[in-house]
C-alpha atoms as a PDB file:
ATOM      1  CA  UNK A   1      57.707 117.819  82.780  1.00  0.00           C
ATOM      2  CA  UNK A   2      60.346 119.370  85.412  1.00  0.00           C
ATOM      3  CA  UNK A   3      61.031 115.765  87.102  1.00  0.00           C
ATOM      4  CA  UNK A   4      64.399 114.965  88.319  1.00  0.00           C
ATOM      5  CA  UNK A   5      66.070 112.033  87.481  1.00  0.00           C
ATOM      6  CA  UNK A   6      68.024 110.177  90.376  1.00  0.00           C
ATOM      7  CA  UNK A   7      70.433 108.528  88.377  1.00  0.00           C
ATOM      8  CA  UNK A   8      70.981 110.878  85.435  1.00  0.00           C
ATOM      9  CA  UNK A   9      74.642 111.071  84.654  1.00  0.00           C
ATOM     10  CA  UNK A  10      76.480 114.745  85.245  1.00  0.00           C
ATOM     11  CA  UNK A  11      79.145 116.393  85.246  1.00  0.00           C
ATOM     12  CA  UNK A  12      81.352 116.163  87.564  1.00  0.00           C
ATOM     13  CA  UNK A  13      84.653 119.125  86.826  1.00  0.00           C
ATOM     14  CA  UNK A  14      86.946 117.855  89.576  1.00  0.00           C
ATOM     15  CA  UNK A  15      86.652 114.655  88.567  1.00  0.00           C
ATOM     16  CA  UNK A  16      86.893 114.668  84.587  1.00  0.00           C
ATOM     17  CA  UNK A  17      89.896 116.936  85.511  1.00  0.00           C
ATOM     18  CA  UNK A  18      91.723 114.105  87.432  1.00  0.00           C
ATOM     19  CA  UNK A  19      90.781 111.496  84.806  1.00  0.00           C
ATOM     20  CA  UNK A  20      91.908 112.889  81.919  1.00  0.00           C
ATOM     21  CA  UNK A  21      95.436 114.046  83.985  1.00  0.00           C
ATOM     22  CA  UNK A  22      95.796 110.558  84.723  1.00  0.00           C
ATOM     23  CA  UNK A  23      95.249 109.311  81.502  1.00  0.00           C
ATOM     24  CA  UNK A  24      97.532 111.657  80.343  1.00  0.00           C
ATOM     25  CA  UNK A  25     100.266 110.748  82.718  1.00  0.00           C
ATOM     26  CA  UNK A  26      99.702 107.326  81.881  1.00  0.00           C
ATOM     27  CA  UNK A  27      99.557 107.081  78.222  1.00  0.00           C
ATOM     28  CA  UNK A  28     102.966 109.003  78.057  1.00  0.00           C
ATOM     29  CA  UNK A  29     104.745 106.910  80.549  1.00  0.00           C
ATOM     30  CA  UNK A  30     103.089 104.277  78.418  1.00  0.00           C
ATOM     31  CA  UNK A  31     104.163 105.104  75.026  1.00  0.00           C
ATOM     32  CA  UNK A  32     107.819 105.844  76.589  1.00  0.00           C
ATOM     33  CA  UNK A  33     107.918 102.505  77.791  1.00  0.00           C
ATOM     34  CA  UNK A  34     107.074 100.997  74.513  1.00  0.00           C
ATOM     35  CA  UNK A  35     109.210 102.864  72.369  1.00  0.00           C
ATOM     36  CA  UNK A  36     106.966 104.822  71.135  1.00  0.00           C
ATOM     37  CA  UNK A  37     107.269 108.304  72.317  1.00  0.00           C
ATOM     38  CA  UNK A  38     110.524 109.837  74.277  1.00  0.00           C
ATOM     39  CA  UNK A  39     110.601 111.475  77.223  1.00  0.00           C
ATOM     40  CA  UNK A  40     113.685 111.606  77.880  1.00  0.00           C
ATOM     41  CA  UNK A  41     115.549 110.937  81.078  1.00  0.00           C
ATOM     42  CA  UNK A  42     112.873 109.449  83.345  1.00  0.00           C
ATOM     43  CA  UNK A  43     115.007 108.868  86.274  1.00  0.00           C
ATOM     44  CA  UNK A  44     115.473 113.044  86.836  1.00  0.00           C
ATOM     45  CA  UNK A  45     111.277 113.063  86.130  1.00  0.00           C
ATOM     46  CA  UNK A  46     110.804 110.692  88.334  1.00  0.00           C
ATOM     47  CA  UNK A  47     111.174 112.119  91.614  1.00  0.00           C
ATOM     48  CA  UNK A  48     108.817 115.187  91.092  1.00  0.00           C
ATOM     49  CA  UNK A  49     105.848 112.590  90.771  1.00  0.00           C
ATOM     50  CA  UNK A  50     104.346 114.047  93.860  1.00  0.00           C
ATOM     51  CA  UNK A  51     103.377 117.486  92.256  1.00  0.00           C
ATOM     52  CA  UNK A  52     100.970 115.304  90.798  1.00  0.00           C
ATOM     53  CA  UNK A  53      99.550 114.216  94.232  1.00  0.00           C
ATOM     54  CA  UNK A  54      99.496 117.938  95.212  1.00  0.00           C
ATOM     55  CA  UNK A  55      97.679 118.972  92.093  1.00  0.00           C
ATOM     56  CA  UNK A  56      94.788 116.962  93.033  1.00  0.00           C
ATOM     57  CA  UNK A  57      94.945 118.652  96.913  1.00  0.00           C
ATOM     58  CA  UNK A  58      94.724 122.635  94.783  1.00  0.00           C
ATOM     59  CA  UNK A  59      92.049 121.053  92.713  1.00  0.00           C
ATOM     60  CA  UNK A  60      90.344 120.331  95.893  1.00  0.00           C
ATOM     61  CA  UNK A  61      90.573 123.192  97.576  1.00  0.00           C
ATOM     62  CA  UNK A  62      89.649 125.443  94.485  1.00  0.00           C
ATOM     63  CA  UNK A  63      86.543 122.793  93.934  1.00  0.00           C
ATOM     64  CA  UNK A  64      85.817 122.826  97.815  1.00  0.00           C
ATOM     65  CA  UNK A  65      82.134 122.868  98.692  1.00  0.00           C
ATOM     66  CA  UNK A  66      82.764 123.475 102.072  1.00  0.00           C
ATOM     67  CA  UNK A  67      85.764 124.060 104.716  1.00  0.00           C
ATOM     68  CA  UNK A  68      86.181 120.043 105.076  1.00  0.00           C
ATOM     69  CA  UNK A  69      86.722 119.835 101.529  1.00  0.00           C
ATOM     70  CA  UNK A  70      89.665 122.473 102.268  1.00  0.00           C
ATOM     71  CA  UNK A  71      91.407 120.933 104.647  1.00  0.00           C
ATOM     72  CA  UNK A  72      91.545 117.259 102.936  1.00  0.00           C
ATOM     73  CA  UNK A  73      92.636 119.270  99.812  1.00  0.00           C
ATOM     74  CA  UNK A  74      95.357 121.154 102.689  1.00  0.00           C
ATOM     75  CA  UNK A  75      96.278 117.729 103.951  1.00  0.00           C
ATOM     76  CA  UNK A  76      97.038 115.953 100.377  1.00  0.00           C
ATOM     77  CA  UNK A  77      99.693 119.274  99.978  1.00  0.00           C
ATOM     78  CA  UNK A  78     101.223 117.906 103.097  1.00  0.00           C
ATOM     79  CA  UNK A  79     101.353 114.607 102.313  1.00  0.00           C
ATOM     80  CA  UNK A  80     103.313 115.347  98.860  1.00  0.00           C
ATOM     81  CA  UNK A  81     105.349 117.546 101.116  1.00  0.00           C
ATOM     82  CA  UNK A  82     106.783 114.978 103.195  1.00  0.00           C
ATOM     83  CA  UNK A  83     106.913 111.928 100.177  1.00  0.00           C
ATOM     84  CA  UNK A  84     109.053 114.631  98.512  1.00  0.00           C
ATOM     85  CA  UNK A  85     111.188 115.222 101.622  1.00  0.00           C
ATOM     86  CA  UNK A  86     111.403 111.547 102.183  1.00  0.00           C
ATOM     87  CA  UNK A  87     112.243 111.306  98.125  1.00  0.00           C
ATOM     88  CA  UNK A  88     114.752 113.778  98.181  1.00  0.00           C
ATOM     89  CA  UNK A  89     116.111 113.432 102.272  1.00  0.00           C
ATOM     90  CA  UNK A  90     115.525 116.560 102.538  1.00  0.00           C
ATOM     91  CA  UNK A  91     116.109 117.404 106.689  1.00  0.00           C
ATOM     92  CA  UNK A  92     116.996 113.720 106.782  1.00  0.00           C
ATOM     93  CA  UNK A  93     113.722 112.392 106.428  1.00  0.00           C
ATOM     94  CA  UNK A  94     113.164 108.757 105.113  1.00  0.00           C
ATOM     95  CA  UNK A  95     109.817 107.018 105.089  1.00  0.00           C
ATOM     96  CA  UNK A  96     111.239 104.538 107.451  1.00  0.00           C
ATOM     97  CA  UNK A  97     111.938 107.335 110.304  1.00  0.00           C
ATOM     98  CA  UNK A  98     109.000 109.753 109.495  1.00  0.00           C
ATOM     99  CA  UNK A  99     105.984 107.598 108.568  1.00  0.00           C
ATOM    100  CA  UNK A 100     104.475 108.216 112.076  1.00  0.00           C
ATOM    101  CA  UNK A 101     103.685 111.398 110.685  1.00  0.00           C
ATOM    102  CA  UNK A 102     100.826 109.498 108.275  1.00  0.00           C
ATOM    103  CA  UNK A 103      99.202 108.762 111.681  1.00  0.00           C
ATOM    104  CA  UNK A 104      99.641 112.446 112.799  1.00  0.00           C
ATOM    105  CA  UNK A 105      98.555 113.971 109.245  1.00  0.00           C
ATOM    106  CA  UNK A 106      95.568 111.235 109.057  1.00  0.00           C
ATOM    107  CA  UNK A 107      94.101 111.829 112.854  1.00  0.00           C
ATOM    108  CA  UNK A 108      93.987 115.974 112.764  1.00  0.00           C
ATOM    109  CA  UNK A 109      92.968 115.226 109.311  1.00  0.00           C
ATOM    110  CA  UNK A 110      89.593 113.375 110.364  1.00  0.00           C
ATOM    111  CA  UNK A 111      89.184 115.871 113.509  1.00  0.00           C
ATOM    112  CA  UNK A 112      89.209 119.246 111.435  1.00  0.00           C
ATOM    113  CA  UNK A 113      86.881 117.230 108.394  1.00  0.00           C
ATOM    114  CA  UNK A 114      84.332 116.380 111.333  1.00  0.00           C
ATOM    115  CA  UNK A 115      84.257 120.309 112.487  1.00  0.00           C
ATOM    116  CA  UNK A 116      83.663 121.578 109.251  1.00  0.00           C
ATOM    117  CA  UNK A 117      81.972 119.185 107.726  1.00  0.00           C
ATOM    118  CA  UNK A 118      79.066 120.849 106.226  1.00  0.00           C
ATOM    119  CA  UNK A 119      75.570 119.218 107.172  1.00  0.00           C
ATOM    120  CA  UNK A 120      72.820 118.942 104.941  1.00  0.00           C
END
């Protein structure tokens, strides 16, 4: 009676969350595009779109099942730091002069996931 089923479908919080954000996101810019809904000037919305990036990096670390989970969530933050930096020039940054940092972000990335990656 108590058998597990491999492939039953389940909830997954993290990623309904992300979904139904996205779909959210989408549908307005959607409707806005069509006439149908107004939001707006989109140009001055426009260039926060990165907060949405970083939302998905705190929803990782809150969801984190382990400290590799924390510092991919730690490394998307980063990443929407520098797009908005590049975005906005803040210290001068473009993504033409700064996109080495990808590289950088990616490789300690990968090295901190492999020393906390949690094994089973």
């Amino acid at each position: 009676m108590n058998q597990r089923i491999e492939n039953a479908p389940y909830l997954d919080g993290k990623n309904w969350l992300k979904g139904i954000l996205l779909i959210a996101i989408g549908g307005a810019f959607l409707l806005e595009k069509n006439a149908l809904f107004g939001l707006g000037d989109l140009s001055a919305i426009w260039q926060y779109w990165p907060i949405v990036f970083g939302l998905f990096g705190v929803l990782r670390i809150l969801t984190a099942q382990d400290l590799a989970d924390v510092v991919s969530g730690c490394s998307q933050i980063v990443v929407t730091v520098w797009i908005y930096a590049c975005l906005s020039h803040l210290w001068g940054w473009s993504f033409a002069a700064t996109w080495p940092l990808l590289l950088i972000i990616g490789g300690v990335n990968m090295i901190l996931r492999a020393i906390f990656k949690k094994t089973h």
